[in-house]
Protein backbone atom coordinates (compact mmCIF):
# COMPACT_ATOMS: atom_id res chain seq x y z
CA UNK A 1 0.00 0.00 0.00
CA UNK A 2 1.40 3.44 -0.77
CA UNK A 3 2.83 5.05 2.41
CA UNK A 4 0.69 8.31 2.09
CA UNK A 5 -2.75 6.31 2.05
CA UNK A 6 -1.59 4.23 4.70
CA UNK A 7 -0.92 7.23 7.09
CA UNK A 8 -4.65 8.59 5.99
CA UNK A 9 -6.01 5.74 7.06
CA UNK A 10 -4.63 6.46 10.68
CA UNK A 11 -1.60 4.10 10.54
CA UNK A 12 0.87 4.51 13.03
CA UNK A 13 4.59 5.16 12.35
CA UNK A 14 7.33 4.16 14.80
CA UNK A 15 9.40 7.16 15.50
CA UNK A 16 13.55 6.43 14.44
CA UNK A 17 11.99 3.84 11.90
CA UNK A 18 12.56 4.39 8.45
CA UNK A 19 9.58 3.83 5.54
CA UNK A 20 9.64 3.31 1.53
CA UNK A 21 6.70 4.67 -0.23
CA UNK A 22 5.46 1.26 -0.03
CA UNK A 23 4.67 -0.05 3.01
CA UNK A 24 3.04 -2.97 4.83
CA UNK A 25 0.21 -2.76 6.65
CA UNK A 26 -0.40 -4.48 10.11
CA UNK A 27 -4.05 -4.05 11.26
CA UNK A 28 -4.58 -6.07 14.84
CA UNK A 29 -7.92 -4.20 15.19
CA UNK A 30 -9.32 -1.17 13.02
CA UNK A 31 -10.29 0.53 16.14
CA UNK A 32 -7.58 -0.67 17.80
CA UNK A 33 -3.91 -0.87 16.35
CA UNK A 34 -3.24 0.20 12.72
CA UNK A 35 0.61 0.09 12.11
CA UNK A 36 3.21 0.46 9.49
CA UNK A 37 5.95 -2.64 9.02
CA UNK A 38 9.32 -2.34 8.43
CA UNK A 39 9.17 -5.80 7.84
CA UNK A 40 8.51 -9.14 8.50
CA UNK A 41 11.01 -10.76 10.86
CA UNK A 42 9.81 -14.95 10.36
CA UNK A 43 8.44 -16.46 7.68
CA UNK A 44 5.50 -17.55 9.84
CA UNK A 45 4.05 -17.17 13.76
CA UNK A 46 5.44 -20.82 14.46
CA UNK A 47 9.34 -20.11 13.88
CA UNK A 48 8.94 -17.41 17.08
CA UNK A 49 8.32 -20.42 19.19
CA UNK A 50 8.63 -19.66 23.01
CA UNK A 51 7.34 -15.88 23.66
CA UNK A 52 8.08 -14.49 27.46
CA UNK A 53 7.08 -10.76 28.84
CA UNK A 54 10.41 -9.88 30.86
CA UNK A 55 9.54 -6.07 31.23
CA UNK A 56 6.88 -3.54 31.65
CA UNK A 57 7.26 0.31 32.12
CA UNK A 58 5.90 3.53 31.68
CA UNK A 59 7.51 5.34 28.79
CA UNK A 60 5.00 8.26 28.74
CA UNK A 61 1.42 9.73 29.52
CA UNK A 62 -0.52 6.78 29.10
CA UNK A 63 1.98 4.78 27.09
CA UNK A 64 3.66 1.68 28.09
CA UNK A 65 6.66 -0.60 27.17
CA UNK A 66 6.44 -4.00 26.82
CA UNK A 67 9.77 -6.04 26.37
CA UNK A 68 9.71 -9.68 25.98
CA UNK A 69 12.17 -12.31 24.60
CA UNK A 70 11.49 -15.11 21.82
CA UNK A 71 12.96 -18.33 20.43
CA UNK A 72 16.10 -19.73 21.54
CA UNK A 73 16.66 -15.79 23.95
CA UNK A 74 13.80 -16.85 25.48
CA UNK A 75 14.58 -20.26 26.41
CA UNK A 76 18.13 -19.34 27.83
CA UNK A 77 15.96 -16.76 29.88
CA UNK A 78 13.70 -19.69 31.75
CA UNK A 79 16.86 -21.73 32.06
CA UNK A 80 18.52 -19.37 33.82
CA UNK A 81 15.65 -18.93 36.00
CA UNK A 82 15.00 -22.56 36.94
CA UNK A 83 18.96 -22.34 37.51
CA UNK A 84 18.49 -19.57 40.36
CA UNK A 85 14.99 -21.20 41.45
CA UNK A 86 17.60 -24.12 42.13
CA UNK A 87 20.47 -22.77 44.33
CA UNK A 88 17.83 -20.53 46.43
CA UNK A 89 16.48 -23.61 47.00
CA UNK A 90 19.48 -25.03 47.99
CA UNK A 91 21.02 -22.11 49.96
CA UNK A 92 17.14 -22.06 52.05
CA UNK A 93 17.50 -25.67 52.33
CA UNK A 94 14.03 -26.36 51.34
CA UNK A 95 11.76 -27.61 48.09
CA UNK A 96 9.72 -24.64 48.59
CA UNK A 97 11.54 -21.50 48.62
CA UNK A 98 9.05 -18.71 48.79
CA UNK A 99 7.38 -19.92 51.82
CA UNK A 100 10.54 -20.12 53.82
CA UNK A 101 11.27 -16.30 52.65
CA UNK A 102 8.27 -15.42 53.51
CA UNK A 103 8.90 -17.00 56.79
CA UNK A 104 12.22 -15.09 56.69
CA UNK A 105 10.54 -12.35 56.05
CA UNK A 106 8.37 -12.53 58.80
CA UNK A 107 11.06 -13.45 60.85
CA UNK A 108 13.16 -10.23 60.24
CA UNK A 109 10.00 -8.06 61.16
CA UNK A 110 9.59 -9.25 64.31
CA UNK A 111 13.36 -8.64 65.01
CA UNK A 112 13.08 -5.37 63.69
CA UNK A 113 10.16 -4.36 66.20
CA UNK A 114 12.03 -6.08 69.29
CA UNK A 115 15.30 -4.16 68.29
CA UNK A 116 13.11 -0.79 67.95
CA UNK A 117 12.08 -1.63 71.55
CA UNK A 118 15.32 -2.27 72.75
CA UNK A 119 17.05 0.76 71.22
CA UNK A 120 13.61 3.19 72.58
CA UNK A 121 14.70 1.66 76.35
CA UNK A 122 18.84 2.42 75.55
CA UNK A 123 17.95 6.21 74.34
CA UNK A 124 15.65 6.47 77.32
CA UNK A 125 18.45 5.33 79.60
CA UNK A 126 20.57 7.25 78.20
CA UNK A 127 18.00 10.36 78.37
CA UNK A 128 17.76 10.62 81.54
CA UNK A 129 21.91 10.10 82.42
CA UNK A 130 22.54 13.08 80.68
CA UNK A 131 19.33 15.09 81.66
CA UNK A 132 21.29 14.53 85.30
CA UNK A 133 24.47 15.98 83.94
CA UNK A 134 23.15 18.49 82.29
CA UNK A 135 25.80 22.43 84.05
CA UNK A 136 23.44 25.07 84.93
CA UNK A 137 25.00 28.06 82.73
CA UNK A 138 23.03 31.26 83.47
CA UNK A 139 19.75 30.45 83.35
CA UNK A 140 19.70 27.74 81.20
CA UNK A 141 20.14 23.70 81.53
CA UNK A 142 23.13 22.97 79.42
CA UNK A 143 23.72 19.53 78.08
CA UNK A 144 27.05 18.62 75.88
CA UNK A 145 27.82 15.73 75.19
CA UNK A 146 29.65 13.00 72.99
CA UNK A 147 27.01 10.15 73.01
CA UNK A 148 27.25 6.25 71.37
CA UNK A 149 24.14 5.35 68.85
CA UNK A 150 24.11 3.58 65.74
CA UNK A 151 23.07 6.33 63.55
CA UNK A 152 21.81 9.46 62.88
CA UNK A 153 18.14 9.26 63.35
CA UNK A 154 18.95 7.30 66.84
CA UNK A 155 20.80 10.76 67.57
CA UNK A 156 17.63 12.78 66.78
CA UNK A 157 15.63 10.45 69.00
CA UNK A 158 17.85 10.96 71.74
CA UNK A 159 17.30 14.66 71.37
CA UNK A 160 13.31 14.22 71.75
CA UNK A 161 13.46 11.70 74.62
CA UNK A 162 15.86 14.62 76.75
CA UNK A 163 12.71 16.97 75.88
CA UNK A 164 10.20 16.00 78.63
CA UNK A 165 13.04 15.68 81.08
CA UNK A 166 14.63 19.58 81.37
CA UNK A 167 13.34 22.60 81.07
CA UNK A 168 15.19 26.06 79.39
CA UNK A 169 17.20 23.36 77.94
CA UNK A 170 20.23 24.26 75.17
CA UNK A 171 21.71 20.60 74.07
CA UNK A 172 24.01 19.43 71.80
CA UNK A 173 24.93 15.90 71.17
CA UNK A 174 27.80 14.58 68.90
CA UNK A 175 28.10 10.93 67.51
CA UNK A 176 30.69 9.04 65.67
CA UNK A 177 29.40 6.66 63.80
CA UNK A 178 30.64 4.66 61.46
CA UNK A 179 34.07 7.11 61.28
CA UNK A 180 31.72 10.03 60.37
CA UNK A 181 30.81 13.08 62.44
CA UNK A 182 27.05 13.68 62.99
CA UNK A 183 25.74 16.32 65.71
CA UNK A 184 22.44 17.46 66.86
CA UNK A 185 21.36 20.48 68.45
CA UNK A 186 18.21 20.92 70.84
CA UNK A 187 16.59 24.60 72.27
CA UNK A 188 13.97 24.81 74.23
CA UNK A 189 11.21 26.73 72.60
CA UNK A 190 10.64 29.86 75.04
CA UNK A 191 14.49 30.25 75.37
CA UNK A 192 15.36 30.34 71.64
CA UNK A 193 12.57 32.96 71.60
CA UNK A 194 14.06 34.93 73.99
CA UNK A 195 17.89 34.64 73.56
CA UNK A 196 16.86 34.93 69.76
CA UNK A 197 18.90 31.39 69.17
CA UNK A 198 18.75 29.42 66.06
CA UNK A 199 19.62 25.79 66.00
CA UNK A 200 19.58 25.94 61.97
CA UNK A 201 22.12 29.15 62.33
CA UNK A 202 24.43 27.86 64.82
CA UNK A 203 24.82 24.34 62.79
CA UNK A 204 25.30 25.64 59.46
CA UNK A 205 27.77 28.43 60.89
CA UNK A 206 29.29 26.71 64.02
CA UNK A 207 29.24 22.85 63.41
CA UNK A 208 29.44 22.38 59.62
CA UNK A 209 32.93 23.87 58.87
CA UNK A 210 34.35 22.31 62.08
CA UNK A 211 33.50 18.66 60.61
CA UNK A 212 33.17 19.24 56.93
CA UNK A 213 30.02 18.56 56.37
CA UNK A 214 26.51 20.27 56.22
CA UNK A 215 23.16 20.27 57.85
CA UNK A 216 20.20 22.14 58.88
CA UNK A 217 16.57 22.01 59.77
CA UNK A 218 14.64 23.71 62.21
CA UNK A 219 14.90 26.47 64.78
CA UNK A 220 14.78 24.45 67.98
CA UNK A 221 16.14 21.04 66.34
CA UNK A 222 18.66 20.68 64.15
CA UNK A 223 21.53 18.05 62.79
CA UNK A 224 24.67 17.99 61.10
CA UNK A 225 26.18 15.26 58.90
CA UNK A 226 30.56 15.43 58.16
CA UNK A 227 33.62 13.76 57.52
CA UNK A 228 35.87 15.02 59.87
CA UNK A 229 34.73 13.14 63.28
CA UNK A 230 38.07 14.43 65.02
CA UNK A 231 36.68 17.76 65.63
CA UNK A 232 33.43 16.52 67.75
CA UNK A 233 34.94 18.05 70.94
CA UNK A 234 35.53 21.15 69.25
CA UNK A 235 32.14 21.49 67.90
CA UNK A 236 30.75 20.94 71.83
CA UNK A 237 33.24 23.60 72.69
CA UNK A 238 32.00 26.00 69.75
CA UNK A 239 28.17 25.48 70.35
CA UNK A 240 28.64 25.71 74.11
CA UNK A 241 30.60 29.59 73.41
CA UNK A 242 27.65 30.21 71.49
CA UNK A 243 25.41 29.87 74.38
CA UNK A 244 27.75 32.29 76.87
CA UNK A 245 28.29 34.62 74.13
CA UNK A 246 24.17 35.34 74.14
């Protein structure tokens, strides 16, 4: 069919593809799929043998990608699948491997909420150690210190579970964990309002350049990430001049 017709009669062209000004003519469904072919790629339906889906995505507004495998591609894919289906099966030690990772699965949840529960207790324990260290300077209830947690977002727990526990509070913690500097700093609400301190301020000017790093977030609450962990005494030092200074 000449290529012009074929386009009036609402056939599709691939974009990239290139056309003669005869073409072939695929119609799956007039109100469906009309499409120009560059070609036939097999003689007949029966030479693509084995046809597997292996992909699906979103290419555009309402326009999907479908990529699948045929013929002897496709049989190398399930081969290679029964292969890994094998050594999981293996390395589980059972003939049924996705009921034992579900069990897994399960398994690791329930670890997850008992180690949740035991790390709440540790910052707790912790809380209230350095709540009772915590230097009266002026009026307010200083707290510096170099704490142990396993990670950042265990340091900004730590910082909520001092909260309930002082009052005019000004805290910062520091943390080295995994051989990288992280600190936190804590103001109570009425006393950042009326010593006109920002948590935000002092890490981004005070605690960032001292550790090489970066942070931010809010007025009363905010953290610090940075490679230089040799400096955390420093950075207590630095905050803590901050607070006399005001």
């Amino acid at each position: 069919m000449p290529r012009e017709e074929a386009l009036k009669l609402g056939a599709m062209a691939l974009f990239g593809e290139k056309y003669g000004d005869v073409v072939r003519v695929v119609t799956i469904d007039p109100s469906f799929s009309i499409e120009l072919c560059g070609g036939t790629h097999v003689g007949h339906t029966g030479m693509i043998g084995v046809f597997t889906i292996v992909s699906e995505s979103a290419v555009a507004a309402g326009v999907r990608r479908i990529e699948a495998l045929t013929g002897p591609a496709a049989i190398r894919y399930f081969s290679e699948k029964v292969s890994q289906h094998k050594h999981i099966a293996e390395a589980l030690k059972t003939n049924d491997p996705l009921k034992m990772i579900n069990k897994l699965l399960e398994e690791k949840a329930a670890l997850e909420k008992k180690m949740e529960a035991l790390e709440a207790r540790e910052l707790a324990a912790t809380a209230r150690e350095l709540a009772a260290a915590a230097i009266q300077i002026q009026d307010v209830r200083f707290v510096g210190q170099k704490v142990e947690v396993a990670s950042a977002d265990a340091l900004k727990k730590l910082c909520f579970a001092l909260k309930p526990q002082l009052s005019d509070y000004f805290v910062v913690l520091t943390a080295a964990i995994d051989g990288k500097a992280h600190v936190a700093v804590l103001i109570d609400d009425a006393l950042a309002a009326s010593k006109n301190l920002d948590a935000a301020q002092i890490i981004k000017q005070k605690v960032a350049p001292l550790i090489k790093g970066g942070g931010g977030g809010q007025k009363t609450l905010a953290t610090a990430g940075g490679q230089d962990a040799s400096k955390l005494a420093d950075v207590l030092e630095a905050v803590k001049s901050t607070l006399i200074v005001s």
